[in-house]
Protein backbone atom coordinates (compact mmCIF):
# COMPACT_ATOMS: atom_id res chain seq x y z
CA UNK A 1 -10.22 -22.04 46.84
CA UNK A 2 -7.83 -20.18 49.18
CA UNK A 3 -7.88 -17.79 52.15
CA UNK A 4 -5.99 -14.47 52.09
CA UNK A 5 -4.80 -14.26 55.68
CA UNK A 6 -4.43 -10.68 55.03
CA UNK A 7 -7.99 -10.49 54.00
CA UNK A 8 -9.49 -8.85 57.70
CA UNK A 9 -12.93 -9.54 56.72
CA UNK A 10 -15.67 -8.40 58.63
CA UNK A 11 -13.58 -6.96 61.41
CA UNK A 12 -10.18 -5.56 60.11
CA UNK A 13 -9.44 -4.39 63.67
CA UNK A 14 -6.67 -6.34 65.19
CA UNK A 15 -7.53 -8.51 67.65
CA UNK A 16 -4.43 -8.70 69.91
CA UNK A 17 -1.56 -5.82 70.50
CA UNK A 18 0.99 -8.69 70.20
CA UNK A 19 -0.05 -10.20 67.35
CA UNK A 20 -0.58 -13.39 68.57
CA UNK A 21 -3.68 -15.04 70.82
CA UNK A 22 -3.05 -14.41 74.28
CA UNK A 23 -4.34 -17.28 75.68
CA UNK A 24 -3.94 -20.63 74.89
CA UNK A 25 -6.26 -21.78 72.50
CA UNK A 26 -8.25 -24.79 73.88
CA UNK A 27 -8.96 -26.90 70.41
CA UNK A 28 -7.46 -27.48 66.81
CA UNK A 29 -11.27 -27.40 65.53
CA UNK A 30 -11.82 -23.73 67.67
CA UNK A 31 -8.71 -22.10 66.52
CA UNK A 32 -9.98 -23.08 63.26
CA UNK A 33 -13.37 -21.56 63.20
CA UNK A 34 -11.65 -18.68 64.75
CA UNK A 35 -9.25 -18.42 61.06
CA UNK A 36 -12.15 -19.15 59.36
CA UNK A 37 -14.05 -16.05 60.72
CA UNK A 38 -11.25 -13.94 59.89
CA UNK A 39 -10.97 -14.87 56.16
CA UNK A 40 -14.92 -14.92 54.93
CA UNK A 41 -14.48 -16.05 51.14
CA UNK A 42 -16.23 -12.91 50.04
CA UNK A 43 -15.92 -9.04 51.10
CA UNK A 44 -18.33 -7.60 53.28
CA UNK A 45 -21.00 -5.19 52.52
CA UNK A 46 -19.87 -1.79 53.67
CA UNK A 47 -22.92 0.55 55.08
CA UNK A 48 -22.46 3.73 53.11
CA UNK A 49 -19.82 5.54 51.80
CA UNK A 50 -16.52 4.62 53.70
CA UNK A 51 -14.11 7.45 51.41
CA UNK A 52 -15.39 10.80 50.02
CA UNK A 53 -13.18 13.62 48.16
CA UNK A 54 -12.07 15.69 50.51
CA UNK A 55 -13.34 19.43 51.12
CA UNK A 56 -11.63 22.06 49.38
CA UNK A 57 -9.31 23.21 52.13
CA UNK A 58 -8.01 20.28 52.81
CA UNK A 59 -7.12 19.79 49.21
CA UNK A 60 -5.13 22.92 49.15
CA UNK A 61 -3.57 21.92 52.73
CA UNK A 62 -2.44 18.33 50.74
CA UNK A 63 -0.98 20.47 47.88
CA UNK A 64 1.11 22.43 49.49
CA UNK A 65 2.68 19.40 51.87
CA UNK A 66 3.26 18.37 48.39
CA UNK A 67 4.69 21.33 46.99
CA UNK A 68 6.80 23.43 49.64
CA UNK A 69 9.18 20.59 50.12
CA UNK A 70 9.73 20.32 46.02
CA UNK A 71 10.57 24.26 46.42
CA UNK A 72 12.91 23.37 49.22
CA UNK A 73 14.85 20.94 46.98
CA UNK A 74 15.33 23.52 44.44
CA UNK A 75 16.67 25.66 46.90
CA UNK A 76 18.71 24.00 48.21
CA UNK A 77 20.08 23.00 44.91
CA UNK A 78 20.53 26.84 44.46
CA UNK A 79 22.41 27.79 47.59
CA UNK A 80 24.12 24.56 48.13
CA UNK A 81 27.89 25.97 47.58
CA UNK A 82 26.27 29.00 49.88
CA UNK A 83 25.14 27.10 52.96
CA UNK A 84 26.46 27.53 56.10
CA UNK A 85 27.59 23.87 58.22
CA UNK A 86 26.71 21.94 54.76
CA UNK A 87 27.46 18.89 56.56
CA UNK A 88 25.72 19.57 59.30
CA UNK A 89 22.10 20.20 57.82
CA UNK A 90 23.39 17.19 55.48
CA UNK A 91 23.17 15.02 59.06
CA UNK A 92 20.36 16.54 60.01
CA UNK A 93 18.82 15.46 56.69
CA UNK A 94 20.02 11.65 57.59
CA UNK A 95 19.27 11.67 61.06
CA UNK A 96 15.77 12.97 60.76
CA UNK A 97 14.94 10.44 57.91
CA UNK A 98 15.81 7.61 60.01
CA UNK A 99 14.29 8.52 63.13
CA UNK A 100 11.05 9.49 61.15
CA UNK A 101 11.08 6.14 58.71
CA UNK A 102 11.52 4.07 61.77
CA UNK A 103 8.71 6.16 62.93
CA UNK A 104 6.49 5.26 60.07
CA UNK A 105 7.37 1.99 60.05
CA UNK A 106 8.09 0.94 63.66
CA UNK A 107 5.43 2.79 65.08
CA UNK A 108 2.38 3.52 62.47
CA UNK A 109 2.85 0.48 60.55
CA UNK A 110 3.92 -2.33 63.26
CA UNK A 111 2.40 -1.17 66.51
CA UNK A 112 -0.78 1.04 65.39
CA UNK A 113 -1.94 -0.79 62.37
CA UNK A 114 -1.04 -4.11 63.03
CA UNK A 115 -0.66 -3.96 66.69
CA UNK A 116 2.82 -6.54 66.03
CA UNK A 117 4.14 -6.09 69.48
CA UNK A 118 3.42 -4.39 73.01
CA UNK A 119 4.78 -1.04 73.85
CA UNK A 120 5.31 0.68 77.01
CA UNK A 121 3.19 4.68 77.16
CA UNK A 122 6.67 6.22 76.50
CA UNK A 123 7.80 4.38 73.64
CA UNK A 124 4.21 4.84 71.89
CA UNK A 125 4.81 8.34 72.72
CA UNK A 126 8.21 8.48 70.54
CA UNK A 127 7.30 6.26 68.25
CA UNK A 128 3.58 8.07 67.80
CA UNK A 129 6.07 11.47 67.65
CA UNK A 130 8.35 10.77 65.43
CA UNK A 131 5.31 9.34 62.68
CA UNK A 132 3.72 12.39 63.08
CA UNK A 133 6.69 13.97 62.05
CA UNK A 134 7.21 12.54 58.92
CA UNK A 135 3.74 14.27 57.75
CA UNK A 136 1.81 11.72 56.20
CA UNK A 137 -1.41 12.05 58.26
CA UNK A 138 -2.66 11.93 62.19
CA UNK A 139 -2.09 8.77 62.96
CA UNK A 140 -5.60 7.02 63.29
CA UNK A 141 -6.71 8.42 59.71
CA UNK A 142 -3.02 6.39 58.85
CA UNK A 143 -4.18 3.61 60.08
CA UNK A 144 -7.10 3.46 59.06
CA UNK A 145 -6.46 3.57 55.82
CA UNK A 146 -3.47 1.24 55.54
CA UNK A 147 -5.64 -1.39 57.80
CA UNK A 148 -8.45 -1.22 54.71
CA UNK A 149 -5.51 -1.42 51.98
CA UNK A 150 -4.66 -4.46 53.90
CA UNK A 151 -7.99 -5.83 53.62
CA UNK A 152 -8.82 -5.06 49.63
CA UNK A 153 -5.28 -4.91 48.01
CA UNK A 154 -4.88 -4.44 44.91
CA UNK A 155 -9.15 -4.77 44.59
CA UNK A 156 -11.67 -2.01 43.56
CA UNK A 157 -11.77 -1.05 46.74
CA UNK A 158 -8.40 0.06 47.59
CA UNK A 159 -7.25 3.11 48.23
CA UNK A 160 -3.74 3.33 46.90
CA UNK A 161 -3.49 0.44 44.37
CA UNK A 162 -2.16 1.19 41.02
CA UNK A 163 -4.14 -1.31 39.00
CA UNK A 164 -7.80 0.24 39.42
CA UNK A 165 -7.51 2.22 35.67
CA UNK A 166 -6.68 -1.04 33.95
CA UNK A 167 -4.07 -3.55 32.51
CA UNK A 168 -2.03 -1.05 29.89
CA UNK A 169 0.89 0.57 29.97
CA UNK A 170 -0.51 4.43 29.76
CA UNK A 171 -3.51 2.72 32.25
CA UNK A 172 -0.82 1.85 34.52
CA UNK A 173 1.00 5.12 34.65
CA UNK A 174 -2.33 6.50 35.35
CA UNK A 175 -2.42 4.12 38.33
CA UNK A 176 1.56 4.56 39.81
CA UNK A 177 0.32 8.47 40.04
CA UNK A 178 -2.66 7.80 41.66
CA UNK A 179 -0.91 4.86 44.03
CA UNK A 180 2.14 7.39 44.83
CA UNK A 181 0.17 10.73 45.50
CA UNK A 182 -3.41 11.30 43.53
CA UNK A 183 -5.40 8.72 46.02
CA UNK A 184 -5.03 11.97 48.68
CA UNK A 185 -7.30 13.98 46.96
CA UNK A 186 -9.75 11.72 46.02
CA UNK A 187 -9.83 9.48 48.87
CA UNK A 188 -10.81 11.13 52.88
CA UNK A 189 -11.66 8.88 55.65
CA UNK A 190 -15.16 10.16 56.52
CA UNK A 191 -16.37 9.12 60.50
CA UNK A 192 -18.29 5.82 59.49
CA UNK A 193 -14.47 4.90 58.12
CA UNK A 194 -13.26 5.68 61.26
CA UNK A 195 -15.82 3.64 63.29
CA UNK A 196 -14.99 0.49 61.43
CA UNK A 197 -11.41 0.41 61.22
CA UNK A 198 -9.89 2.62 64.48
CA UNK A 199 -12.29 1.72 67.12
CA UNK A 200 -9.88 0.49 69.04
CA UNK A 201 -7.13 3.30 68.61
CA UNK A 202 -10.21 5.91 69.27
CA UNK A 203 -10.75 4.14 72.24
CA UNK A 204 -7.06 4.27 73.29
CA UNK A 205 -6.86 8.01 74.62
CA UNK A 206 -3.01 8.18 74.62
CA UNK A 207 -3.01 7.40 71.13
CA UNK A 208 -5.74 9.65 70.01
CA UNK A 209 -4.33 12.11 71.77
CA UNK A 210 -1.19 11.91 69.89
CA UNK A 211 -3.43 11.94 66.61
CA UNK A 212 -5.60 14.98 67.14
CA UNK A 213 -1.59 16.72 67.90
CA UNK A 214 -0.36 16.33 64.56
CA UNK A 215 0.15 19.61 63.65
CA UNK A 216 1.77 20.16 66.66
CA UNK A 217 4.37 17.17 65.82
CA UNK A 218 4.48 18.34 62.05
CA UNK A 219 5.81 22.27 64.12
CA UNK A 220 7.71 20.52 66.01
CA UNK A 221 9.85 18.31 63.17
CA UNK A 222 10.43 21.58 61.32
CA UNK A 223 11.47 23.90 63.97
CA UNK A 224 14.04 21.84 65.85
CA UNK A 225 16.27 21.55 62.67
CA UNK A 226 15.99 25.33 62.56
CA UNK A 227 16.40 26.06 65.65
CA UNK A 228 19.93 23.04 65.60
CA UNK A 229 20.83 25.51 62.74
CA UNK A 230 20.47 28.74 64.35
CA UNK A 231 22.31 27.93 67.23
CA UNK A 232 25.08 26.30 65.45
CA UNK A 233 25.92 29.15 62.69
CA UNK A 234 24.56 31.77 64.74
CA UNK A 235 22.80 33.35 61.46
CA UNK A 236 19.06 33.30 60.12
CA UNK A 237 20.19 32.15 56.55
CA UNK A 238 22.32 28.93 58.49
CA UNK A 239 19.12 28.46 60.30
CA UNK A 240 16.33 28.88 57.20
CA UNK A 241 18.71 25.96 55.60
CA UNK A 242 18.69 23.99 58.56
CA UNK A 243 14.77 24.14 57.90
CA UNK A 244 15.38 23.44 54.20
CA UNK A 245 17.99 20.51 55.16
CA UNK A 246 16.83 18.97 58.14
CA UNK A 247 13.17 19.61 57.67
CA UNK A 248 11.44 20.12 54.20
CA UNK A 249 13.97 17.75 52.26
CA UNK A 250 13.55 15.08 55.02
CA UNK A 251 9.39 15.12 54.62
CA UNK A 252 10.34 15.31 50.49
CA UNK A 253 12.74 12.23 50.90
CA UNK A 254 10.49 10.03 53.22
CA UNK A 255 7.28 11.17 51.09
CA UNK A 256 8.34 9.48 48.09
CA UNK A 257 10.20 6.66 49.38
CA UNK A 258 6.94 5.75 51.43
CA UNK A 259 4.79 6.28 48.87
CA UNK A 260 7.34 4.33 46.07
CA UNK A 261 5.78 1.56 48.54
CA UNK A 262 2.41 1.97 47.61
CA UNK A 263 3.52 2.43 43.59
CA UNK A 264 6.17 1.14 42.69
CA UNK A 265 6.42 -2.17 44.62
CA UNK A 266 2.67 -2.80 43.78
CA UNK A 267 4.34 -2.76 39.68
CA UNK A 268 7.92 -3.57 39.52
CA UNK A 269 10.23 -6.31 41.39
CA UNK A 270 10.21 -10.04 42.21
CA UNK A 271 7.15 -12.01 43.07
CA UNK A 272 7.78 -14.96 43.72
CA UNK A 273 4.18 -16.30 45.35
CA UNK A 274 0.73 -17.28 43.88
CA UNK A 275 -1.15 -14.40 45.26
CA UNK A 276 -4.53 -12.41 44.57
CA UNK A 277 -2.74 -8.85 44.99
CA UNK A 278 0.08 -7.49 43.15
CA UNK A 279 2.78 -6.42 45.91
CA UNK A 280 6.48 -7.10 44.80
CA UNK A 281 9.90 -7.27 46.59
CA UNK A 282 11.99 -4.35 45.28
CA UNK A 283 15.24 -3.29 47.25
CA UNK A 284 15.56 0.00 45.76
CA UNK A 285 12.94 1.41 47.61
CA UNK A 286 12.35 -1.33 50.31
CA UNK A 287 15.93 -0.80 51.72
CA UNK A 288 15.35 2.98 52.55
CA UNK A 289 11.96 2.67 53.89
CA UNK A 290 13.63 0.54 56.89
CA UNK A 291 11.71 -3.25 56.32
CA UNK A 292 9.54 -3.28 53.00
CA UNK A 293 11.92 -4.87 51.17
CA UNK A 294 10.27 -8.35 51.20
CA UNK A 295 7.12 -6.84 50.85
CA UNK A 296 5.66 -9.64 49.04
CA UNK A 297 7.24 -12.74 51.04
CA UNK A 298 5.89 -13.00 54.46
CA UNK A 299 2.21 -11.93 52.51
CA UNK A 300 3.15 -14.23 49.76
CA UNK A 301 4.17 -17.17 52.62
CA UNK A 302 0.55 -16.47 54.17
CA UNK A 303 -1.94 -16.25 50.94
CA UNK A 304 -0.03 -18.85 48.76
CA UNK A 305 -1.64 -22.41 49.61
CA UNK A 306 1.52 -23.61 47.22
CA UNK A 307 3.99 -22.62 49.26
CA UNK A 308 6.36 -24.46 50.84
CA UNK A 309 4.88 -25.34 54.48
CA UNK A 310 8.41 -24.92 56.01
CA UNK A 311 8.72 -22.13 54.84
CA UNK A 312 5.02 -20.74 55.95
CA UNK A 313 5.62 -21.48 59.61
CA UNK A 314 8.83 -19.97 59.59
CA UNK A 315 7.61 -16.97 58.37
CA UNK A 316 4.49 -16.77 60.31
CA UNK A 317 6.90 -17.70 63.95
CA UNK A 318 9.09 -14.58 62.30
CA UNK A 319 6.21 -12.49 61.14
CA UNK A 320 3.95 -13.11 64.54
CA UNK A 321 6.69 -12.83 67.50
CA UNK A 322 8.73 -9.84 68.52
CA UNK A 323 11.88 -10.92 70.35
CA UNK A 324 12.68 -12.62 72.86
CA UNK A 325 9.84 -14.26 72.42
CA UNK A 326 10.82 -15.16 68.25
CA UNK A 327 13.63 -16.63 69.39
CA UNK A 328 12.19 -18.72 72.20
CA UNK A 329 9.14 -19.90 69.07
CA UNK A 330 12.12 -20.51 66.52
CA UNK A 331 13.94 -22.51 69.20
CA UNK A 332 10.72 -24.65 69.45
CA UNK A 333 10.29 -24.75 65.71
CA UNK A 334 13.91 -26.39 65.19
CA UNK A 335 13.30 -28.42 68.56
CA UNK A 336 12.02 -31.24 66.14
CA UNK A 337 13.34 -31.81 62.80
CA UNK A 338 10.67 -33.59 61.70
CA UNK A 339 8.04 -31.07 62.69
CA UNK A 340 7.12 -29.20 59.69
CA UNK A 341 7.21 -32.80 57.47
CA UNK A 342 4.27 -34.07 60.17
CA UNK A 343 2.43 -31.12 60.35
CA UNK A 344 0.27 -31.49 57.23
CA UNK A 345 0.38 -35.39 57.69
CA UNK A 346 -2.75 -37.50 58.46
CA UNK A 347 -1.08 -38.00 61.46
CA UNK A 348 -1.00 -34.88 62.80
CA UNK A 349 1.48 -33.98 65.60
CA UNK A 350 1.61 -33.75 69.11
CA UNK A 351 3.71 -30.56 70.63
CA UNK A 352 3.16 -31.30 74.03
CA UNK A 353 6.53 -32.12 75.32
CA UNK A 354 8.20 -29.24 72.65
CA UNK A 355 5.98 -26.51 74.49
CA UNK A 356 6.78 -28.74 78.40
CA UNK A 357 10.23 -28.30 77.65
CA UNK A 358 9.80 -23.84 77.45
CA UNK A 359 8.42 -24.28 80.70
CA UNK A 360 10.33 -22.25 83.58
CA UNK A 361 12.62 -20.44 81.26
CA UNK A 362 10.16 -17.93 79.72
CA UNK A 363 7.77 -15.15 80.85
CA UNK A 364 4.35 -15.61 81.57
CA UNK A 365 3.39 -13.62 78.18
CA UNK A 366 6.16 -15.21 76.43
CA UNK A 367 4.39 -18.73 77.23
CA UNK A 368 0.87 -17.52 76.25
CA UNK A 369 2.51 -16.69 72.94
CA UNK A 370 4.29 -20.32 72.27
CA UNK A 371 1.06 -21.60 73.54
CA UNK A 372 -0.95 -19.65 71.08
CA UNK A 373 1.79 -21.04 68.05
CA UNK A 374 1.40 -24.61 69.31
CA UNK A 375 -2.37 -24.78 69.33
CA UNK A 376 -2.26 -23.16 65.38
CA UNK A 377 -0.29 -25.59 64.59
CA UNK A 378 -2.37 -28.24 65.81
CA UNK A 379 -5.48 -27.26 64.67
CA UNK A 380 -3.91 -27.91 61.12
CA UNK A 381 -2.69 -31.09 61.96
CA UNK A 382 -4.18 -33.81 59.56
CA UNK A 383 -4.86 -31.23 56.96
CA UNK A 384 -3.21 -30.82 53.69
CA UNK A 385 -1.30 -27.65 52.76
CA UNK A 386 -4.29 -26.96 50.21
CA UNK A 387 -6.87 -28.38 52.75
CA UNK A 388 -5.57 -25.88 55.38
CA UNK A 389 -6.26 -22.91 53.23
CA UNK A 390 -9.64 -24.23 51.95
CA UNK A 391 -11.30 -25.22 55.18
C-alpha cells in the first residue's frame, strides 16, 4: 500500500514556513516516524461539520462577484470601438492579471497554504495585497480550503473536485460546474474549519490582518484602474472603462482561469503517474495561471511508489527549496552520480562528505535546509522504492 505525501493527515497545517525541517534531523528511523505521522493510511475523523451552505447574503454577495464582471465583458464588447486609450485599459487588463495571478499563486498558494518559502513583512504585505485583489476570498478562508483540497483530493470530502456526482459523461459535467464555480454556494468554512486548518495563519496577526481587509483590497483593485483612467483621458466614460478594463475583466479573466484549475485539469490533460486523485497537466490553462501547468508531476513524483526514484528526489530538491538554496541542494544532488542508484540499495548511502563539502559557502538556514534533505534521504536508505512508500 502507498502513502500520499499530499495526504496532511491529522494535522494539515504546515509544519515549517520553508518547507523543509529546520533542523537537522538526528536519525533515518526518526525522520521516518516523523513521514509516517504525516501520511496515516486512513482519514481522520472530523468533529462536526467542517463546511455548511452559506447564509443567504453571502450567497447573493458570491453571485454578483460572479455576475458584474460577465456584464462588464459585454460591455466592453459593446463600446469597444468607443473607448477612450483602448490600449491603455487593454495594459491595464494585462498588467493587473499578472500582478494578481502571481498574487494567487506566489502568495496564497506558495507562501500561505503551503508555507514553500520565507518572506520578509513587506513582501507578505504585496503578495497578501495583490491576492486579495484578485477576489477569490480573504485569504485564511483561501487557505483553508485549498489546504483541505490538498488533503482529500479528488475524495468525498473535497470541496472542489469534479468527480463527487459520478463516473458519466452528463455526471461529470455536473461535476466541472460544481469544481469551477457551484462548490461556493454550497461549501462555507464555518469556525471549527478554521481552527483545524489556519491556526497558524490566525495566529500570525499580520496575515490576519490582511484577511479581515479584503474588501478593502477588493476597493482598492477596482478603483486604481479607474482612477489610471480618469487621469489619463480626463473623462468619466475613459475612467468607467478603465474600471471595466483594468478591473472587472481582470477579476472575470483570473476567475476562470483559476478556477479551470480546479475543473478542468482535475478532467482533461496528461497524467502520466499512478495516483489516487485525478489532477492532470494541461497547458492551456496551466500556462496563464503562472505555474499549474505540471499540476500533476511534482504530486504525481510524490504519491507514485512506481516512479522513477531519480526522478522523485529531483522533484522533491525542486519542489522543497526556494533558491539559492535549490541550487546549492541540486548541486549536492549531482555531486555524486551514483547517488540516486544507492539510495534505495541495501546498502544505503552515506552523505557525509557531500553535505562537509557545502560547508562555509552557504547560510546558516541554507545549511539547515541541505541538512534536512540529507537526513530524508538517509532515513530511506536500505529501503526499496515500494518499501519507502509502505513503511
Amino acid at each position: 500500500m502507498s502513502h500520499n505525501k499530499e495526504d496532511l493527515g491529522s494535522n494539515p497545517v504546515p509544519t515549517s514556513s520553508s518547507g523543509a525541517s529546520p533542523e537537522p534531523i538526528a536519525s533515518g528511523s526518526s525522520a521516518l516516524q516523523s513521514l509516517k505521522a504525516q501520511a496515516p493510511d486512513e482519514e481522520p475523523v472530523l468533529s462536526g461539520e467542517p463546511l455548511e451552505r452559506p447564509p443567504f447574503l453571502a450567497r447573493l454577495a458570491t453571485l454578483m462577484v460572479i455576475i458584474v464582471p460577465q456584464l462588464a465583458l459585454a460591455a466592453a464588447i459593446w463600446m469597444i470601438w468607443d473607448t477612450p486609450s483602448l490600449w491603455l485599459n487593454v495594459g491595464m487588463l494585462l498588467g493587473g492579471y499578472v500582478l494578481t495571478v502571481l498574487g494567487v499563486t506566489i502568495g496564497y498558494h506558495r507562501l500561505f497554504t503551503h508555507k514553500s518559502f520565507k518572506a520578509s513583512p513587506v513582501v507578505t504585505l504585496v503578495l497578501g495585497i495583490l491576492g486579495s485583489m484578485a477576489v477569490e476570498g480573504p485569504i485564511l478562508e483561501w487557505v483553508a480550503t485549498h489546504r483541505r483540497h490538498h488533503q482529500h483530493t479528488d475524495r468525498p470530502d473535497d470541496p472542489h473536485s469534479p468527480h463527487v456526482h459520478g463516473t458519466t459523461f452528463l455526471s461529470l459535467m455536473r461535476g466541472m460546474a460544481h469544481a469551477h464555480l457551484g462548490w461556493f454556494f454550497s461549501k462555507a468554512p464555518t469556525p471549527e474549519f478554521m481552527q483545524r486548518y489556519v491556526p497558524d495563519l490566525q495566529a500570525d496577526r499580520l496575515v490576519s490582518c490582511l484577511s479581515r481587509l479584503f474588501p478593502l483590497w477588493v476597493a482598492l483593485g477596482l478603483l486604481i484602474p479607474f482612477g489610471i483612467a480618469f487621469i489619463v483621458t480626463g473623462t468619466w466614460v475613459g475612467a468607467f472603462m478603465g474600471l471595466v478594463w483594468g478591473g472587472l475583466l481582470r477579476v472575470l479573466l483570473v476567475h476562470h482561469v483559476t478556477w479551470s484549475v480546479n475543473s478542468v485539469c482535475h478532467l482533461w490533460g496528461q497524467r502520466p503517474f499512478n495516483t489516487h486523485d485525478e489532477s492532470r497537466n494541461n497547458p492551456i490553462f496551466g500556462v496563464p495561471y503562472g505555474n499549474a501547468v505540471n499540476v500533476a508531476v511534482l504530486a504525481g513524483l510524490a504519491k507514485d511508489p512506481e516512479a522513477d526514484p531519480d526522478a522523485l528526489l529531483r522533484a522533491w530538491i525542486g519542489e522543497t527549496y526556494p533558491a539559492p538554496s535549490r541550487e546549492a541542494a541540486f548541486a549536492l544532488y549531482k555531486a555524486s552520480a551514483s547517488l540516486v542508484a544507492r539510495l534505495f540499495s541495501p546498502e544505503g548511502v552515506d552523505l557525509t562528505d557531500h553535505g562537509r563539502a557545502f560547508r562555509g559557502r552557504q547560510s546558516r538556514d541554507q545549511r539547515e535546509r541541505i541538512a534536512g534533505m540529507l537526513a530524508y534521504v538517509q532515513s530511506h536508505g536500505g529501503l526499496t522504492t515500494q518499501e519507502a512508500f509502505e513503511a
